[in-house]
N, C-alpha and C. Protein backbone atom coordinates (compact mmCIF):
# COMPACT_ATOMS: atom_id res chain seq x y z
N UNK A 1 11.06 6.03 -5.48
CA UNK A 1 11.35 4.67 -5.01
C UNK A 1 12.53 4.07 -5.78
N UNK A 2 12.64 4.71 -7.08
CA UNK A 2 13.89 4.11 -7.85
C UNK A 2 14.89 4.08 -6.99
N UNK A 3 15.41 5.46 -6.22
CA UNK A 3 16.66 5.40 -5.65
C UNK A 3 16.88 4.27 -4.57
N UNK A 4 16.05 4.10 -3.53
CA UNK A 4 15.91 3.37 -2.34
C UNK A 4 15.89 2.04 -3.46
N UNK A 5 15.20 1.60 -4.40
CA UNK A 5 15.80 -0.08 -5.18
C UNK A 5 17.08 0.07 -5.31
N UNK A 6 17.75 1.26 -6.30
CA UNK A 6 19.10 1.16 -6.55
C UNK A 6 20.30 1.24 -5.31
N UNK A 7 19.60 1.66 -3.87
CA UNK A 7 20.23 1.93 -2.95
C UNK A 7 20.52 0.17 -2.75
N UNK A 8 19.56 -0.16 -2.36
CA UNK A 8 19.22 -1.63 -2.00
C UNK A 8 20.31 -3.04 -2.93
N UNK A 9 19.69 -2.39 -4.17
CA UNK A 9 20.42 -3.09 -5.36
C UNK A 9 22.22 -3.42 -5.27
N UNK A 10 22.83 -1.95 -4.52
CA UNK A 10 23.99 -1.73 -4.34
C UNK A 10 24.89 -2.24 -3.06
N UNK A 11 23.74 -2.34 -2.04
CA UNK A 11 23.85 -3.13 -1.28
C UNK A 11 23.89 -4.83 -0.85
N UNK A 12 23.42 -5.32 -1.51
CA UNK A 12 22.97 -6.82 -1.86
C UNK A 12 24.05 -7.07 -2.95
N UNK A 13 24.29 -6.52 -4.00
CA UNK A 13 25.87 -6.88 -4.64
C UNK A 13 26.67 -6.29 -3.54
N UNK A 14 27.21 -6.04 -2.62
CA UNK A 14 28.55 -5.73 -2.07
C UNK A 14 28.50 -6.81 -1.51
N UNK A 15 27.12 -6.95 -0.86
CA UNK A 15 26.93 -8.94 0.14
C UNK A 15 26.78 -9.90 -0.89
N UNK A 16 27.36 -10.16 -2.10
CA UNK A 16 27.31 -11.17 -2.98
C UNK A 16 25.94 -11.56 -2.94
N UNK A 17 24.85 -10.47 -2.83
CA UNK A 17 23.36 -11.36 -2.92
C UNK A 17 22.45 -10.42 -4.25
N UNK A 18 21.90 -11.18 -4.65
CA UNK A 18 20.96 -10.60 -6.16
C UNK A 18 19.88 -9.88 -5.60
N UNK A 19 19.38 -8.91 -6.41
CA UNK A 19 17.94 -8.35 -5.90
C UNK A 19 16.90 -8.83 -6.64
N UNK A 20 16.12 -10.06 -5.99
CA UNK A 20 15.54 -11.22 -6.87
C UNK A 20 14.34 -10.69 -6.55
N UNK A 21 13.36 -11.31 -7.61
CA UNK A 21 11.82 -10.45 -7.59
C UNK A 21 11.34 -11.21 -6.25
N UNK A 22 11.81 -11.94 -5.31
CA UNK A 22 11.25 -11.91 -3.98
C UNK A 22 11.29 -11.09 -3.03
N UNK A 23 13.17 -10.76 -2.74
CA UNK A 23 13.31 -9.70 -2.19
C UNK A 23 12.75 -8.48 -2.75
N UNK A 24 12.18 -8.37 -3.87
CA UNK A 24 11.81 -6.67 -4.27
C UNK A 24 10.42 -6.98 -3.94
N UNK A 25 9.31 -8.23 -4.41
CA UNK A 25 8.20 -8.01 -3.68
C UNK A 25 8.55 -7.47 -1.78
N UNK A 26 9.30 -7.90 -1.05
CA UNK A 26 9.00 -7.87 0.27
C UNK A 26 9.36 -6.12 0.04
N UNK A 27 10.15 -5.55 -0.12
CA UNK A 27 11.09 -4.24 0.00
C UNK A 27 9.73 -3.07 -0.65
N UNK A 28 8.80 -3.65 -2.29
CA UNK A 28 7.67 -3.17 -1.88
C UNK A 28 6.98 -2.86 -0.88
N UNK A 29 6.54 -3.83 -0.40
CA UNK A 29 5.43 -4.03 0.67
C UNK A 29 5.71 -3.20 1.66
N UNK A 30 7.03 -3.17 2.52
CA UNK A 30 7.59 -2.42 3.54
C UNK A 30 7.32 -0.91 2.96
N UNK A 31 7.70 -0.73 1.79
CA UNK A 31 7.72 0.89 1.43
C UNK A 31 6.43 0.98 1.86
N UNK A 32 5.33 0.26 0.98
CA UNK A 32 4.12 0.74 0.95
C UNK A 32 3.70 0.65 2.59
N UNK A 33 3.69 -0.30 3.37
CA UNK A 33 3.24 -0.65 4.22
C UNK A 33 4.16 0.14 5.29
N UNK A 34 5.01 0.58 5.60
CA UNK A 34 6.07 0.92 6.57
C UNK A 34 6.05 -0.16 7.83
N UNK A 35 6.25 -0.64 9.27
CA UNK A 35 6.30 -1.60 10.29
C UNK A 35 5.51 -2.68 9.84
N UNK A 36 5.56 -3.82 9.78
CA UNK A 36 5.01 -5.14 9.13
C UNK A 36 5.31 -6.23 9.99
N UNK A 37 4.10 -6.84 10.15
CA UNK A 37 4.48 -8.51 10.88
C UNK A 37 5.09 -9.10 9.42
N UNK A 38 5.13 -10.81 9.54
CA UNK A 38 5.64 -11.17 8.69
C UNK A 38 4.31 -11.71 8.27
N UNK A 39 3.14 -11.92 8.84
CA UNK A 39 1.83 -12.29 8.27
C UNK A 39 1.24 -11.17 7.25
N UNK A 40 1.91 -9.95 8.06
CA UNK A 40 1.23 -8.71 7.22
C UNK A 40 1.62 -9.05 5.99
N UNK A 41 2.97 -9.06 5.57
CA UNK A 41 4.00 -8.68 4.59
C UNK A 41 3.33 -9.72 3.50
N UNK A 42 3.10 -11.03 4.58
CA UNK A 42 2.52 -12.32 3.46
C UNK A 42 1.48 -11.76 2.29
N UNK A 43 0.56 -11.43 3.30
CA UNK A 43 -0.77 -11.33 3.16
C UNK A 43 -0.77 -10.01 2.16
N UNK A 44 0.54 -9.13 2.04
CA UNK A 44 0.34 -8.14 0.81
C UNK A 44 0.80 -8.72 -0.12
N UNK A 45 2.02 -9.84 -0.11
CA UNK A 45 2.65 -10.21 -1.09
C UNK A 45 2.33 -11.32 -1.74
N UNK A 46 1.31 -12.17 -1.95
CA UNK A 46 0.71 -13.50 -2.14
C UNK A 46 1.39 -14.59 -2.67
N UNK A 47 2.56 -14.13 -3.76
CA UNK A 47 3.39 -15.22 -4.44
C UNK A 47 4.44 -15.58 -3.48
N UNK A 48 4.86 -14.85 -2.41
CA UNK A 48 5.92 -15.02 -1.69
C UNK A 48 5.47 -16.09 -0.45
N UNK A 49 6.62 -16.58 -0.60
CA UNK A 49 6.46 -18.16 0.50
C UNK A 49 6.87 -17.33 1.59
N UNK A 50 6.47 -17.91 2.62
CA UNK A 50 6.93 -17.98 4.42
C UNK A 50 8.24 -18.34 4.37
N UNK A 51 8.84 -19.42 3.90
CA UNK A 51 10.14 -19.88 4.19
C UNK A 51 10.84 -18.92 3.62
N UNK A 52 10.73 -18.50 1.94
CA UNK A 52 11.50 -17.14 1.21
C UNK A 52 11.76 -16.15 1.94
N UNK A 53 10.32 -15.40 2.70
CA UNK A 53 10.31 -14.44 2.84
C UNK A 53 10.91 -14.39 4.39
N UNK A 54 10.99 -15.29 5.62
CA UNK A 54 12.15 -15.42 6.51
C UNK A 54 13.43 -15.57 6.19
N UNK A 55 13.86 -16.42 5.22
CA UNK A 55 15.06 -15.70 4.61
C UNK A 55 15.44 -14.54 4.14
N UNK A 56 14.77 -14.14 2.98
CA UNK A 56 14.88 -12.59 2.79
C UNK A 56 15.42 -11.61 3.77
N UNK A 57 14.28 -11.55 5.02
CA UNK A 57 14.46 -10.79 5.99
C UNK A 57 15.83 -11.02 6.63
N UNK A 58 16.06 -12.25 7.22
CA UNK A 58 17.25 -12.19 7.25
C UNK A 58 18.52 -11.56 6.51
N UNK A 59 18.42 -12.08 5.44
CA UNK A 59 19.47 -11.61 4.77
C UNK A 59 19.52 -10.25 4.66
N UNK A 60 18.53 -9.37 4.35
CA UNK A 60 17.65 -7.94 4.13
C UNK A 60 18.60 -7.42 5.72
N UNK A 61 18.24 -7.93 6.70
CA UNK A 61 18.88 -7.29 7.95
C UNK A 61 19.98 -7.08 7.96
N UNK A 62 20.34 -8.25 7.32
CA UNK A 62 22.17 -8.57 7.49
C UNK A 62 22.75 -7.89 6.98
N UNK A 63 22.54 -7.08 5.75
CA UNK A 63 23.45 -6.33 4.93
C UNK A 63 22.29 -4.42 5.30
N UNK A 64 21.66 -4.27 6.25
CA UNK A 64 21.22 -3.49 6.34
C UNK A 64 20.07 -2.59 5.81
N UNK A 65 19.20 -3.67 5.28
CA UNK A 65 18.41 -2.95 4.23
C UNK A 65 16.69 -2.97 5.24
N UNK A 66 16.69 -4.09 6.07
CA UNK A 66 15.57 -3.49 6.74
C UNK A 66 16.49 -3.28 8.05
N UNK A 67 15.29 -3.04 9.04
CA UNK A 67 15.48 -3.07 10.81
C UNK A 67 14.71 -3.76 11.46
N UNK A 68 14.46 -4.27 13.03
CA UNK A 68 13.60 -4.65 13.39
C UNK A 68 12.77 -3.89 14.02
N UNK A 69 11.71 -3.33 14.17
CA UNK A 69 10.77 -2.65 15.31
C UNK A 69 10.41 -3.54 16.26
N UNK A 70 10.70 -3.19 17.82
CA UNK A 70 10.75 -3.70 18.77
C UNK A 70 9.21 -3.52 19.38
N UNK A 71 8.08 -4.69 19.32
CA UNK A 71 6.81 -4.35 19.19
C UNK A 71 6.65 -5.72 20.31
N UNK A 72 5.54 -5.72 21.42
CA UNK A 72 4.67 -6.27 21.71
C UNK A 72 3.88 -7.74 21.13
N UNK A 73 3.87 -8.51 21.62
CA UNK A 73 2.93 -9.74 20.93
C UNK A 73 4.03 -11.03 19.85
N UNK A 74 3.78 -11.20 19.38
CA UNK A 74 4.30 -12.51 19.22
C UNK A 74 5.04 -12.50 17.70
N UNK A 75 4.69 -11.32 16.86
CA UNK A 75 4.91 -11.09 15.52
C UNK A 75 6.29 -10.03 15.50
N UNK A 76 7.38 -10.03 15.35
CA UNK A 76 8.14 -8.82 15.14
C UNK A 76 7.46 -7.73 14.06
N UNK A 77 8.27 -6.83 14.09
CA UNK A 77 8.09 -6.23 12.97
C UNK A 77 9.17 -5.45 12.26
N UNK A 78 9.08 -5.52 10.88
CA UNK A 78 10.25 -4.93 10.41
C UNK A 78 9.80 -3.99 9.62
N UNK A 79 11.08 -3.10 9.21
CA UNK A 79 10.92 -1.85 8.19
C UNK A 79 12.34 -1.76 7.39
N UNK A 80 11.76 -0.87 6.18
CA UNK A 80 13.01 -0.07 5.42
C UNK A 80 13.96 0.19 6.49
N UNK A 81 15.20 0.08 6.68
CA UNK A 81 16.37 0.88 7.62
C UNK A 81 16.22 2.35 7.26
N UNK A 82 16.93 2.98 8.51
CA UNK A 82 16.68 4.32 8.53
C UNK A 82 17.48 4.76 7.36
N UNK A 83 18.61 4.38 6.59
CA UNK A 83 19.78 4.40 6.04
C UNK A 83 18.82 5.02 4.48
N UNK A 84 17.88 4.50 4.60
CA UNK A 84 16.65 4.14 2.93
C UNK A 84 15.94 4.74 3.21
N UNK A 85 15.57 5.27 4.39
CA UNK A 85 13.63 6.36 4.35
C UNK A 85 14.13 7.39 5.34
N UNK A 86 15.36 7.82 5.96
CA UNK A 86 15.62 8.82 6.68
C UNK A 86 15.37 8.12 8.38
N UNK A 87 16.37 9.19 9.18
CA UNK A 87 16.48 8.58 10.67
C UNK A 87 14.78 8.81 11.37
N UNK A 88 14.16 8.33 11.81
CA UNK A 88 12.72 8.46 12.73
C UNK A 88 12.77 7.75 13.62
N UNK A 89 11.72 7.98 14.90
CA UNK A 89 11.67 7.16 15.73
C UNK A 89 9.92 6.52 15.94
N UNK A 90 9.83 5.98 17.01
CA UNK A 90 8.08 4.93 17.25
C UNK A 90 7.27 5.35 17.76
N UNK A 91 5.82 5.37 17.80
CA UNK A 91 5.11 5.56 19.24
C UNK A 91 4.78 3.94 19.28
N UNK A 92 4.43 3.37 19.64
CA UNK A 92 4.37 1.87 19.97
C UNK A 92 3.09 1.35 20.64
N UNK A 93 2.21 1.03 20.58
CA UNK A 93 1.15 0.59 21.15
C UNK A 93 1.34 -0.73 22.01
N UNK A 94 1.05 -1.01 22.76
CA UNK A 94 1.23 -1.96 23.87
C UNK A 94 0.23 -3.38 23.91
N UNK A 95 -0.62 -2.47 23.48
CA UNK A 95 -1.96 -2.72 23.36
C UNK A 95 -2.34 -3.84 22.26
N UNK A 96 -2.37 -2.93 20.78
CA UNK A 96 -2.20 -4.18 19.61
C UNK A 96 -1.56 -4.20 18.63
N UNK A 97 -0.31 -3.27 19.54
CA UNK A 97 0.85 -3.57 18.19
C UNK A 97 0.93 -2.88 17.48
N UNK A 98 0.27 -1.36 17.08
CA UNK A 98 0.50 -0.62 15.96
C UNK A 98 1.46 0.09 16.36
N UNK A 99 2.41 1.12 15.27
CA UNK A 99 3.74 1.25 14.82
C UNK A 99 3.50 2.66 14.53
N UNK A 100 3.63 3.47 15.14
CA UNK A 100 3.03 5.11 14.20
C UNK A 100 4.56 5.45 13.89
N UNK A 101 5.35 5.64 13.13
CA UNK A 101 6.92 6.58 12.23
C UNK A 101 6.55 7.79 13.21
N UNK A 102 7.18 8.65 13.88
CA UNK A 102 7.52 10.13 14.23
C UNK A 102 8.44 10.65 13.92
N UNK A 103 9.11 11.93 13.75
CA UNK A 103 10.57 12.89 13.53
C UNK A 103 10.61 13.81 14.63
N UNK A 104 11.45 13.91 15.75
CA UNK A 104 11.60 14.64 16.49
C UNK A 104 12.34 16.35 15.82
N UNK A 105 11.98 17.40 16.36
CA UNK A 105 12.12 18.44 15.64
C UNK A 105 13.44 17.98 15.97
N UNK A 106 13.82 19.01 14.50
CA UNK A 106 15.62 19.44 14.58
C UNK A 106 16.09 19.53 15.75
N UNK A 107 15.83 20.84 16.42
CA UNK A 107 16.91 20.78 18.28
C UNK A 107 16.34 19.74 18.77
N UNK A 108 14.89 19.32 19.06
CA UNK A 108 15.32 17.82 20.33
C UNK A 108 16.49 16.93 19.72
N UNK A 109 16.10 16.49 17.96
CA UNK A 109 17.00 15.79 17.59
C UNK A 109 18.43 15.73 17.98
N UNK A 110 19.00 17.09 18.12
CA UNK A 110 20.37 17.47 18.09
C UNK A 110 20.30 17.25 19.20
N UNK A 111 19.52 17.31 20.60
CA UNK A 111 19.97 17.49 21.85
C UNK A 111 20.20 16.38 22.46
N UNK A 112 19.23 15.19 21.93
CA UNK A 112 19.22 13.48 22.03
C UNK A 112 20.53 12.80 21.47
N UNK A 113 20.94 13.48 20.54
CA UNK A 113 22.63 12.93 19.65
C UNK A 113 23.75 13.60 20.99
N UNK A 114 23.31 15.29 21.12
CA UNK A 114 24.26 15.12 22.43
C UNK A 114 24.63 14.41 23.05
N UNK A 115 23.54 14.03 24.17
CA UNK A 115 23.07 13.63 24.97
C UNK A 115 23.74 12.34 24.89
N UNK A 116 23.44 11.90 23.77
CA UNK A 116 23.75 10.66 23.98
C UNK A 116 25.22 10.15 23.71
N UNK A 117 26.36 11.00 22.96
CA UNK A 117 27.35 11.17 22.69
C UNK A 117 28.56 11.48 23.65
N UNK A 118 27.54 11.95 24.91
CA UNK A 118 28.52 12.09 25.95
C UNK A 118 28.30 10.92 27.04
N UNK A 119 26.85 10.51 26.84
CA UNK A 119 26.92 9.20 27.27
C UNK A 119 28.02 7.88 26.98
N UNK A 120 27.92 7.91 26.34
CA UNK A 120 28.69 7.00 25.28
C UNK A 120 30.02 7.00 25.68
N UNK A 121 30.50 8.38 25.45
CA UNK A 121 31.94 8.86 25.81
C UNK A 121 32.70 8.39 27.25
N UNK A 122 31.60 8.79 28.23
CA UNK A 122 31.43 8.40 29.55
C UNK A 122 32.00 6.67 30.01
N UNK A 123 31.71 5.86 29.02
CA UNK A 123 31.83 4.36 28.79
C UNK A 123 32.46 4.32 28.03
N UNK A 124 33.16 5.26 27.53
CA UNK A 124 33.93 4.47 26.39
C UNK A 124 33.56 3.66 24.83
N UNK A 125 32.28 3.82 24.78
CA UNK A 125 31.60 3.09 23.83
C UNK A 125 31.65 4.13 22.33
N UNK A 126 31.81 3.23 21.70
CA UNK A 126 31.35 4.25 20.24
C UNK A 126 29.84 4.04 19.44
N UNK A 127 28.94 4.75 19.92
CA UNK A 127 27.85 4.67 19.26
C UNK A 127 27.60 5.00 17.36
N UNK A 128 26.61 4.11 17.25
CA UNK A 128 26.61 4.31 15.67
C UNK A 128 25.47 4.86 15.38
N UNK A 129 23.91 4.27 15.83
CA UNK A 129 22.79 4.81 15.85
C UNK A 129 22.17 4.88 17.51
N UNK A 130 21.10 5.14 17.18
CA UNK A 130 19.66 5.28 18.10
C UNK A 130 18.86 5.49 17.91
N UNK A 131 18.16 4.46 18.43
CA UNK A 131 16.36 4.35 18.20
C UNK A 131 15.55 5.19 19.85
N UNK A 132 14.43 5.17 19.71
CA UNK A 132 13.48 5.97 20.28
C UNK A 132 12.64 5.52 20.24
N UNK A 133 11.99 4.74 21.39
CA UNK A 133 10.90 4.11 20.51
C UNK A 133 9.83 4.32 22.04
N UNK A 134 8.68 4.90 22.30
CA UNK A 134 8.03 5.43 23.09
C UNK A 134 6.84 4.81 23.23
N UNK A 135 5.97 3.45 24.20
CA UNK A 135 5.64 2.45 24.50
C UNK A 135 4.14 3.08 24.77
N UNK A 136 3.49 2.78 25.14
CA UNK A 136 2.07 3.44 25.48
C UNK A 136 0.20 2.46 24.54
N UNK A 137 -0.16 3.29 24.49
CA UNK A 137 -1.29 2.72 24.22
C UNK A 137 -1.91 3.81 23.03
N UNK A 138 -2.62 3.33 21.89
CA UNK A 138 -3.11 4.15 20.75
C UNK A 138 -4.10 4.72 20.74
N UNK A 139 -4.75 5.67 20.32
CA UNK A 139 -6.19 5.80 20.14
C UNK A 139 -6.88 5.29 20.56
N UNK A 140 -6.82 4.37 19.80
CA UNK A 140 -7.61 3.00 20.00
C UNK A 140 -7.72 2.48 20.72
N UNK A 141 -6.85 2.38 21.74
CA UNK A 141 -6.12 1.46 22.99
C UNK A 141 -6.37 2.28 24.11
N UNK A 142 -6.03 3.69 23.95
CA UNK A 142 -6.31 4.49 25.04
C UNK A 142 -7.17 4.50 25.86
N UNK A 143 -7.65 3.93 27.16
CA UNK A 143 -9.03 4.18 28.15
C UNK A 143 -9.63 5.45 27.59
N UNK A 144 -10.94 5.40 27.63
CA UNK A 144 -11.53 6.42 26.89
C UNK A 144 -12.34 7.46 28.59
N UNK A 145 -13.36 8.34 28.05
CA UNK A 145 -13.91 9.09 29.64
C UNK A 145 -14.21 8.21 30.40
N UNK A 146 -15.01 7.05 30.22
CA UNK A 146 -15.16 5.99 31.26
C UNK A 146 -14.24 5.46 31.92
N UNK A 147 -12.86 5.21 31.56
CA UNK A 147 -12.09 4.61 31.69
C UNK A 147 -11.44 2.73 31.20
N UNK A 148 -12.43 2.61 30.29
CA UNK A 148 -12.05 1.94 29.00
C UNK A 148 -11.74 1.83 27.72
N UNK A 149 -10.94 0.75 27.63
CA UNK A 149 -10.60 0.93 26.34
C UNK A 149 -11.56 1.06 25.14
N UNK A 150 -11.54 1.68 24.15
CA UNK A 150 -12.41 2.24 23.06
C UNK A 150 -12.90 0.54 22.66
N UNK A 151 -14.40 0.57 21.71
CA UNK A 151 -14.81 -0.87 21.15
C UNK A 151 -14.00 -1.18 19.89
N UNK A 152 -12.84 -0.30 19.44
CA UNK A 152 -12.04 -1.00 18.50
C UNK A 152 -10.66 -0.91 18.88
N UNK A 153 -10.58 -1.37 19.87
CA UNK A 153 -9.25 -1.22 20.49
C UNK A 153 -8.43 -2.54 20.03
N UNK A 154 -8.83 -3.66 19.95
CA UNK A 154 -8.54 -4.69 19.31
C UNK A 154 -8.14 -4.72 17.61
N UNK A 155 -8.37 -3.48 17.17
CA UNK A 155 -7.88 -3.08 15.68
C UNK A 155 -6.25 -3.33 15.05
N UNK A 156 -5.83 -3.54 14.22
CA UNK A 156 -4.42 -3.70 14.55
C UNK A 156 -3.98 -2.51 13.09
N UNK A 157 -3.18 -1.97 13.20
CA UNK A 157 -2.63 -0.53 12.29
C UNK A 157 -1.76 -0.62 12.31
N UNK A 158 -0.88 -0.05 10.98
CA UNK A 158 0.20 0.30 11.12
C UNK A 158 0.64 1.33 10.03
């Protein structure tokens, strides 16, 4: 974890910003926690205010140190950037919001960067990243043999 602080650390001085024990509580929490509402993040971090810790994030985005996960329901969620824990993509629950990290093997990987590189090309656009993020329903969420959802489908994970 040292490196990903000092990564962070290096980043936040290039944006004239300090790595203050608020931002390092939140940048904890995310490690430990990976996809996070901002209630989650609270609720691990106890000294950290609501108002701090929406700033943070902001700022945290701005210079690239988290991302947003594009989630369902009313809470965003954010993470480490891929830049700090390696490129992955989502499975996404629809349902209640949980966040599962995946790695597509090496060749799909390579074939999706194709793929998408000639897309791109096609338009004229210069791509920088891509996300993947694959929508559905969890375990939990999944209609079960009956064809309902499981009795803890209302669970929330991440």
């Amino acid at each position: 974890m040292t490196s990903v602080h000092d990564e962070i650390g290096r980043l936040l001085d290039d944006a004239g910003l300090r790595y203050t024990p608020g931002r390092r509580a939140l940048i904890e929490v995310l490690a430990r926690r990976g996809p996070s509402t901002l209630p989650e993040i609270l609720a691990a971090a106890p000294g950290l205010t609501q108002s701090s810790a929406y700033r943070h994030l902001g700022e945290l985005e701005a210079v690239g140190v988290v991302q947003r996960v594009p989630t369902p329901g009313d809470h965003t969620r954010v993470e480490l950037a891929d830049g700090l824990t390696g490129h992955h993509h989502h499975l996404v629950c629809d349902a209640c919001g949980a966040v599962i990290d995946v790695e597509l093997d090496t060749d799909l990987e390579a074939a999706v960067e194709t793929a998408l590189a000639r897309v791109a090309a096609r338009h004229a656009f210069v791509g920088e990243r891509h996300d993947i993020d694959l929508h559905g329903r969890c375990r939990s969420c999944a209609p079960g043999p009956s064809g309902a959802a499981s009795p803890t489908a209302t669970r929330r994970r991440s």
